[in-house]
Protein backbone atom coordinates (compact mmCIF):
# COMPACT_ATOMS: atom_id res chain seq x y z
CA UNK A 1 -37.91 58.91 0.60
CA UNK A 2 -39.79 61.73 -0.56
CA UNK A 3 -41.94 64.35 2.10
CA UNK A 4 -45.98 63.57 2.93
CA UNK A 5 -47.41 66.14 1.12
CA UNK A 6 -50.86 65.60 1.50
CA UNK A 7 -52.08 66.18 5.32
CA UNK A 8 -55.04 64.89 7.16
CA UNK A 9 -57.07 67.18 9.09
CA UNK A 10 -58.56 63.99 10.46
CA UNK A 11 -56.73 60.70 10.44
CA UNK A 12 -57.59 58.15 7.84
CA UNK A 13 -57.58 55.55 10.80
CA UNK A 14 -59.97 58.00 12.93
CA UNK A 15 -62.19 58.70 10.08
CA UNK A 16 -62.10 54.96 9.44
CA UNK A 17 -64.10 54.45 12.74
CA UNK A 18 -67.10 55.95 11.07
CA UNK A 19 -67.18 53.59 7.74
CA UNK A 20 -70.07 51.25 7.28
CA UNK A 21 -68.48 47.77 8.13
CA UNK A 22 -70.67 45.70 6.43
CA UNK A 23 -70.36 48.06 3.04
CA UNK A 24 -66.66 47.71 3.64
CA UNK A 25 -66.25 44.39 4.20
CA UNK A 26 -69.01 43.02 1.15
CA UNK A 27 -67.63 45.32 -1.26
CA UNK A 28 -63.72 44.45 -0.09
CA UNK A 29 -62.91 47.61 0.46
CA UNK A 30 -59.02 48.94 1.91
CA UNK A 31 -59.34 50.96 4.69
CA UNK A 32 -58.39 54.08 2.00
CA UNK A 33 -61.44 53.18 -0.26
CA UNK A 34 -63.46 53.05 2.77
CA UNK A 35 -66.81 55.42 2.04
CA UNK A 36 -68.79 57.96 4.24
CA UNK A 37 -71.28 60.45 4.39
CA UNK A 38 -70.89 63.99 4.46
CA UNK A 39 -72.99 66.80 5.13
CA UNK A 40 -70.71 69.76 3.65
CA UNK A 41 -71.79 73.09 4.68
CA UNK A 42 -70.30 75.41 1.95
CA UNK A 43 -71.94 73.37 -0.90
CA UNK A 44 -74.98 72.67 1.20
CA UNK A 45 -75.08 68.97 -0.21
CA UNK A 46 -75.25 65.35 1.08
CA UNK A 47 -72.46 63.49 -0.63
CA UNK A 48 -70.52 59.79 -0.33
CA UNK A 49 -66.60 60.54 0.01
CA UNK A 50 -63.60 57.98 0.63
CA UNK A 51 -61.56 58.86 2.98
CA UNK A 52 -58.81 59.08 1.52
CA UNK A 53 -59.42 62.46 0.10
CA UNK A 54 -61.52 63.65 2.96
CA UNK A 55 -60.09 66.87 4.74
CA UNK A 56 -56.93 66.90 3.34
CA UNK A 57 -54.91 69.92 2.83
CA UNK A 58 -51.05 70.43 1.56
CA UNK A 59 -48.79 70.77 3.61
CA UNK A 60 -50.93 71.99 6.48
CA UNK A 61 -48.52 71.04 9.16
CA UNK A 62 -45.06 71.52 7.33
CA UNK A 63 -43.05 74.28 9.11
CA UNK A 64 -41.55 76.67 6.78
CA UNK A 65 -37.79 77.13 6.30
CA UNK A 66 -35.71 79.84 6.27
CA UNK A 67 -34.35 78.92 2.65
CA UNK A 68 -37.98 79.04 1.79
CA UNK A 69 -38.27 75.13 1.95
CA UNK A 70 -41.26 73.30 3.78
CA UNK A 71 -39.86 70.83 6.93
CA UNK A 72 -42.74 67.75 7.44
CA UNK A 73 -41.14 67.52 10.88
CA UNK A 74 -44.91 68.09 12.61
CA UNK A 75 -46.37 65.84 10.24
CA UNK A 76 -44.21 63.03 10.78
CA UNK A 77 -45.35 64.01 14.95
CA UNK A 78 -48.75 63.27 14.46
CA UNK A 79 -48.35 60.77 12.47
CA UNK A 80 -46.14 58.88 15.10
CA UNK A 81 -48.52 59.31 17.40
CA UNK A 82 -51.48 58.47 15.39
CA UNK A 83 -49.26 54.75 15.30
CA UNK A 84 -49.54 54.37 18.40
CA UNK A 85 -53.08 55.35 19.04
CA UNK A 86 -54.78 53.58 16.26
CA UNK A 87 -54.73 50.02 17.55
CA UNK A 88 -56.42 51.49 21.14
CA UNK A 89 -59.30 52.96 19.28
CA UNK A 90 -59.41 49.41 17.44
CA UNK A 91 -59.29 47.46 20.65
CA UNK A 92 -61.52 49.60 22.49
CA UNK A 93 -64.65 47.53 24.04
CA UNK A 94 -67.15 47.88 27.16
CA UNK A 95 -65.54 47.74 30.46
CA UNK A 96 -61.92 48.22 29.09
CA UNK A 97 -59.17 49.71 30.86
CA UNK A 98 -56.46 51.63 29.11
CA UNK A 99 -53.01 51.12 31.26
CA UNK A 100 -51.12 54.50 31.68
CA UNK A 101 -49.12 54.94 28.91
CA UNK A 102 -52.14 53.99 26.78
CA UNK A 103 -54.23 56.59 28.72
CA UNK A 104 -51.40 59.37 27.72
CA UNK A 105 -51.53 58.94 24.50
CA UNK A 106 -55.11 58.87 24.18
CA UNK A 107 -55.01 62.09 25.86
CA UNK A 108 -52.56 63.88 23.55
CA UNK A 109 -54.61 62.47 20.61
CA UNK A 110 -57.83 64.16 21.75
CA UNK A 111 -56.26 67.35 22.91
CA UNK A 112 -54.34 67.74 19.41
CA UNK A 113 -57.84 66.80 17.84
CA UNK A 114 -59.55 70.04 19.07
CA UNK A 115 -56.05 71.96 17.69
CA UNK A 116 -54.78 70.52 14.82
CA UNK A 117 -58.20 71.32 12.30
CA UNK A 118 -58.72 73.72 10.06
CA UNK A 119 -61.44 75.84 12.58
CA UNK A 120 -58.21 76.63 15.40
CA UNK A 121 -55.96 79.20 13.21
CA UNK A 122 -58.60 81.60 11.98
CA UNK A 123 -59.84 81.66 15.71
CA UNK A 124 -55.95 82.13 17.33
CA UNK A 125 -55.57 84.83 14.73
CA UNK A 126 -58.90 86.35 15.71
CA UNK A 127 -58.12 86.14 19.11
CA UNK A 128 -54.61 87.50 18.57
CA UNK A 129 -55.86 90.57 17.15
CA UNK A 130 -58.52 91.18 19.80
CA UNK A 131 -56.39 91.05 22.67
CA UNK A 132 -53.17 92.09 21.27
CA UNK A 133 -52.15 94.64 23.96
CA UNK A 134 -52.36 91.98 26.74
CA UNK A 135 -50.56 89.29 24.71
CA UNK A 136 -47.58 91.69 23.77
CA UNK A 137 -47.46 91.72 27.61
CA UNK A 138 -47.83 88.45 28.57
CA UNK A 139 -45.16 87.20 26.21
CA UNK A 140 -42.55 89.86 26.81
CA UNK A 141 -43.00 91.45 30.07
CA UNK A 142 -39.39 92.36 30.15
CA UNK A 143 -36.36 92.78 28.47
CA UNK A 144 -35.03 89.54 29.39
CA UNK A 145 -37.85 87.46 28.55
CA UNK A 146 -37.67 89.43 24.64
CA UNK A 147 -33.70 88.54 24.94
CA UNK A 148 -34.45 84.71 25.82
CA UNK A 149 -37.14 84.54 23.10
CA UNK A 150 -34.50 86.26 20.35
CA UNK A 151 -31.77 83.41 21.19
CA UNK A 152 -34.10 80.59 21.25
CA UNK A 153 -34.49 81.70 17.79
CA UNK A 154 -30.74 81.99 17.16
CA UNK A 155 -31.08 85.98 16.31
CA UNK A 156 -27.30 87.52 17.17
CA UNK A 157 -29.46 90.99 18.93
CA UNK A 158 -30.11 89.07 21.81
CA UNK A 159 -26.27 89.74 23.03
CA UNK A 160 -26.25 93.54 22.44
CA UNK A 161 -28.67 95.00 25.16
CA UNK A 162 -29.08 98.52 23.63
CA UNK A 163 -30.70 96.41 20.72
CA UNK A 164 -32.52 94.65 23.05
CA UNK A 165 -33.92 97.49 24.80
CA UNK A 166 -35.05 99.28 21.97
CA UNK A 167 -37.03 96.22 20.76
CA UNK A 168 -38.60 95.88 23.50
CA UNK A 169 -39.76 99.44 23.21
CA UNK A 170 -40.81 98.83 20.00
CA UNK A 171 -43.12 95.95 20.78
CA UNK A 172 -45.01 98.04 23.91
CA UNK A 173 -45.17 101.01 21.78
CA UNK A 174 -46.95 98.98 19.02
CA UNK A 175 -44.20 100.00 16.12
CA UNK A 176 -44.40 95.90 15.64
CA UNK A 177 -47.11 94.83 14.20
CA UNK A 178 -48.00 91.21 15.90
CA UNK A 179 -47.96 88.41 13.41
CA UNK A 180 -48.76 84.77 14.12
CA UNK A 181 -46.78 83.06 11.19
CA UNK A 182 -47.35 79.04 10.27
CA UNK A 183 -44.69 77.99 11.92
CA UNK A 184 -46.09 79.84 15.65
CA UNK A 185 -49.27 78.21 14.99
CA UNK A 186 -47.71 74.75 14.17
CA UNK A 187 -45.54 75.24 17.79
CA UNK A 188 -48.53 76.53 19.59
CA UNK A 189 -50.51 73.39 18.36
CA UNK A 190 -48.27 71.15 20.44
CA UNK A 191 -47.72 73.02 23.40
CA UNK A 192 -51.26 73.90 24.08
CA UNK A 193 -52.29 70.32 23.19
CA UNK A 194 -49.61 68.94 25.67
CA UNK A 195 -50.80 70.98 28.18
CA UNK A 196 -54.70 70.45 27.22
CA UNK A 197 -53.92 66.36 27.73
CA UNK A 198 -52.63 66.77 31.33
CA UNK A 199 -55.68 68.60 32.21
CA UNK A 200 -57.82 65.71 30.05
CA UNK A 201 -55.85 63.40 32.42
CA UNK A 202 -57.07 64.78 35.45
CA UNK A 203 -60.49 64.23 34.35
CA UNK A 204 -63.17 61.75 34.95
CA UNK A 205 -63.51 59.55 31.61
CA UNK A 206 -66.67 58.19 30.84
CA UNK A 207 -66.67 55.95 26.95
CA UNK A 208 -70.32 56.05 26.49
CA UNK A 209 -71.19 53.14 23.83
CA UNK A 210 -74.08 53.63 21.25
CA UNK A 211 -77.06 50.89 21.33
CA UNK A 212 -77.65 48.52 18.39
CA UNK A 213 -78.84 50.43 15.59
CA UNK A 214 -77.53 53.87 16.72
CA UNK A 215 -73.98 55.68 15.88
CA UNK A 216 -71.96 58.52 16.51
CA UNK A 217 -71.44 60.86 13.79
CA UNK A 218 -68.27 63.12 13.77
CA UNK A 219 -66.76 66.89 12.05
CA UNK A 220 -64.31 68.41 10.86
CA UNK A 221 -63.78 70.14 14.45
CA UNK A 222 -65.02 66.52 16.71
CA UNK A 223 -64.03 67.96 19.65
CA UNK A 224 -66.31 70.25 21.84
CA UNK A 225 -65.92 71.76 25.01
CA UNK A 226 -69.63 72.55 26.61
CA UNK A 227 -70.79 74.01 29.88
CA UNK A 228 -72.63 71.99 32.19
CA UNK A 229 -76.29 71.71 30.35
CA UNK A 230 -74.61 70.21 27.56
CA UNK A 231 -74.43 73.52 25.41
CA UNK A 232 -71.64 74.41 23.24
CA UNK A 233 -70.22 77.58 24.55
CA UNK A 234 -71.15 81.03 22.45
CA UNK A 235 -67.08 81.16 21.79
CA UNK A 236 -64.25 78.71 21.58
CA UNK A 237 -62.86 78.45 24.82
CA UNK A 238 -59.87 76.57 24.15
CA UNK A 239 -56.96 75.57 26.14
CA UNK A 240 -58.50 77.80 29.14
CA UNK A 241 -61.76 75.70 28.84
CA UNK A 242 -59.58 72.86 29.46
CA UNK A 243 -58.42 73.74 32.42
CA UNK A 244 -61.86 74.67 33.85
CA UNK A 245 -63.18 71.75 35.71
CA UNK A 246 -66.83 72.58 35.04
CA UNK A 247 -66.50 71.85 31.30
CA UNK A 248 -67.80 68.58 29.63
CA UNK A 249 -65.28 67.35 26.90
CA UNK A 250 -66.74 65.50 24.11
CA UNK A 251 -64.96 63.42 21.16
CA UNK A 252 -66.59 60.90 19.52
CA UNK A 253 -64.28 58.12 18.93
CA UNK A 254 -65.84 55.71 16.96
CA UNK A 255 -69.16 55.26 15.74
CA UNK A 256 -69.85 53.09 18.97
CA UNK A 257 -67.83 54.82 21.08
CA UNK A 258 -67.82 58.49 22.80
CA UNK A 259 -65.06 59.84 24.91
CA UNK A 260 -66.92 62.24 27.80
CA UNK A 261 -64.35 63.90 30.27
CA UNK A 262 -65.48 65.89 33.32
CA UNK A 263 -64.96 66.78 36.45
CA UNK A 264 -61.56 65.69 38.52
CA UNK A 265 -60.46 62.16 39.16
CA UNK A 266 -58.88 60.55 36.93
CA UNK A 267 -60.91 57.35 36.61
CA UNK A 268 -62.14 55.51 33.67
CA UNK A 269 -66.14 54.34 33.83
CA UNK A 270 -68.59 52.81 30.65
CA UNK A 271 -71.75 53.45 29.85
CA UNK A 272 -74.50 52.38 28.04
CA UNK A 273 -76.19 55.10 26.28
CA UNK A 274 -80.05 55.17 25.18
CA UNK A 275 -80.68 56.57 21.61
CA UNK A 276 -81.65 59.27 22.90
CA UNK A 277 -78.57 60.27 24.54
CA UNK A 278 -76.44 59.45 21.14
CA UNK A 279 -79.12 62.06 19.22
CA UNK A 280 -77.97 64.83 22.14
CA UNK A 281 -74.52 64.36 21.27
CA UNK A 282 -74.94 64.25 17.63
CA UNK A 283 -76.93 67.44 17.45
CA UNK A 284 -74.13 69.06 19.80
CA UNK A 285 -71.51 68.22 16.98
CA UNK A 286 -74.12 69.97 14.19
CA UNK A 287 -73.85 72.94 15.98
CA UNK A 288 -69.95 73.03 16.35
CA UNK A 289 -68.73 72.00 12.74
CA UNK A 290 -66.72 74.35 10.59
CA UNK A 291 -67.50 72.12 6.98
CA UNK A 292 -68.18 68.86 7.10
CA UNK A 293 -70.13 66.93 9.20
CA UNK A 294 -69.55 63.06 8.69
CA UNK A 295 -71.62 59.77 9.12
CA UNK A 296 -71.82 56.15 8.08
CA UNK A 297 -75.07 56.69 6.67
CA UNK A 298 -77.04 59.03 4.34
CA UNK A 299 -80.16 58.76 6.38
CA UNK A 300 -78.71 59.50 9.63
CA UNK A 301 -77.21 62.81 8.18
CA UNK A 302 -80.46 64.06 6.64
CA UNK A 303 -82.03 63.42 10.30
CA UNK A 304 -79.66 66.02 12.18
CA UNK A 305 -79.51 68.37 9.16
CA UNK A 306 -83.08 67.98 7.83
């Protein structure tokens, strides 16, 4: 059985949520023919897309090999998980309750939605190169942390401590230059996501449901972390924003349905939300998208853009 090459930046079942039912269903449509609307930035246009093609890139979450070969171990990850979370989003309705193990998964989804698209390397590699002195530190603050890190990746120095010493020297005296390769970036997706879903879990959940004749519109980079008057923040705050109680999470989950998280608590509430309230959260995700900011209609698009 051959590798997935092509990768979703968004899930096909996610981006499904956003489709135009009745289109879908008149025209008999499969859920890979279904249509949207995207604003895309770079080409400053208003187009129809399936969603099929829609943010996909190759390979984007293969690791690479050492024999120079790609490994779709990630992929197939996500796309486990994205099994298991698809029929919740399709069952989701006013007043439900997710059990816990449906609540977990829900909360690794929407972490791993704010790190898995295309807008989270260019900023870790930013940030990497901004604060490089302090990250050298952080990640070896000793010899023995540098001599864990080289077995962990099978390197034979890690047993001669003159090598290891020197290394280390190396690293604090900047003769290594720091690098984030694929491959950190792939393993640094997970482990911040994991950690970003136990502090989602912790949170107050709120699935605020869009009146008749209003939706939700979504990006390329759905979710946003604000501060408290429901601004985006002037940088990406990332997995530290998650674990700062003050900060609103938003991801729009459907085109009925919005997942807020504040606060601490842990409980699960529904509300209904005026049109008004859907407009503030769609203008908060036209000010956070890195391309392509997607709806289930033409008009609604040409409202937030305008």
């Amino acid at each position: 059985m051959s590798e997935p090459k092509n990768h979703h930046l968004l899930p096909r079942f996610y981006l499904s949520g956003f489709c135009d039912p009745e289109d879908q269903r008149s025209k008999g449509r499969s859920r890979d023919q279904c249509r949207l609307w995207v604003h895309d930035w770079q080409q400053g246009c208003i187009e129809e897309r399936t969603i099929k093609k829609l943010t996909v890139r190759r390979h984007y979450y293969s690791a690479d090999t050492r024999g120079g070969g790609r490994d779709a171990g990630p992929e197939k990850v996500l796309a486990e998980l994205e099994d298991r979370v698809a029929p919740i989003l399709r069952s989701l309705r006013p007043g439900w309750q997710p059990g816990a193990q449906e609540k977990v998964l829900l909360a690794h989804f929407a972490a791993l939605m704010k790190f898995r698209v295309s807008g989270y390397r260019p900023w870790a590699l930013r940030y990497a190169e901004e604060n490089e002195a302090e990250i050298r530190g952080r990640v070896f603050p000793d010899p023995e942390a540098l001599r864990e890190d080289l077995r962990r990746h099978g390197q034979p120095e890690a047993e001669d401590p003159e090598t290891v010493e020197r290394v280390f020297r190396d690293i604090h005296s900047v003769a290594y230059e720091l690098t984030l390769t694929k491959n950190h970036m792939l393993e640094r997706m997970f482990s911040i996501g994991a950690k970003a879903a136990g502090a989602l879990l912790r949170r107050d959940w709120v699935f605020g449901w869009a009146p008749e004749g209003a939706s939700f519109v979504t990006s390329d980079d759905p979710f946003v972390l604000m501060d408290p008057a429901l601004g985006p923040p002037a940088g990406y705050m990332g997995d530290v924003g998650f674990a700062v109680a003050r900060a609103l999470a938003l991801l729009p989950l459907t085109q009925k349905t919005c997942l807020v998280a504040f606060g601490e608590g842990g409980g699960v509430h529904h509300l209904k939300y005026s049109r008004k309230d859907v407009r503030d959260i769609n203008i908060v995700q036209t000010k956070h998208y890195e391309r392509w900011l997607i709806a289930r209609h033409k008009p609604l698009l040409e409202r937030l853009v305008g």
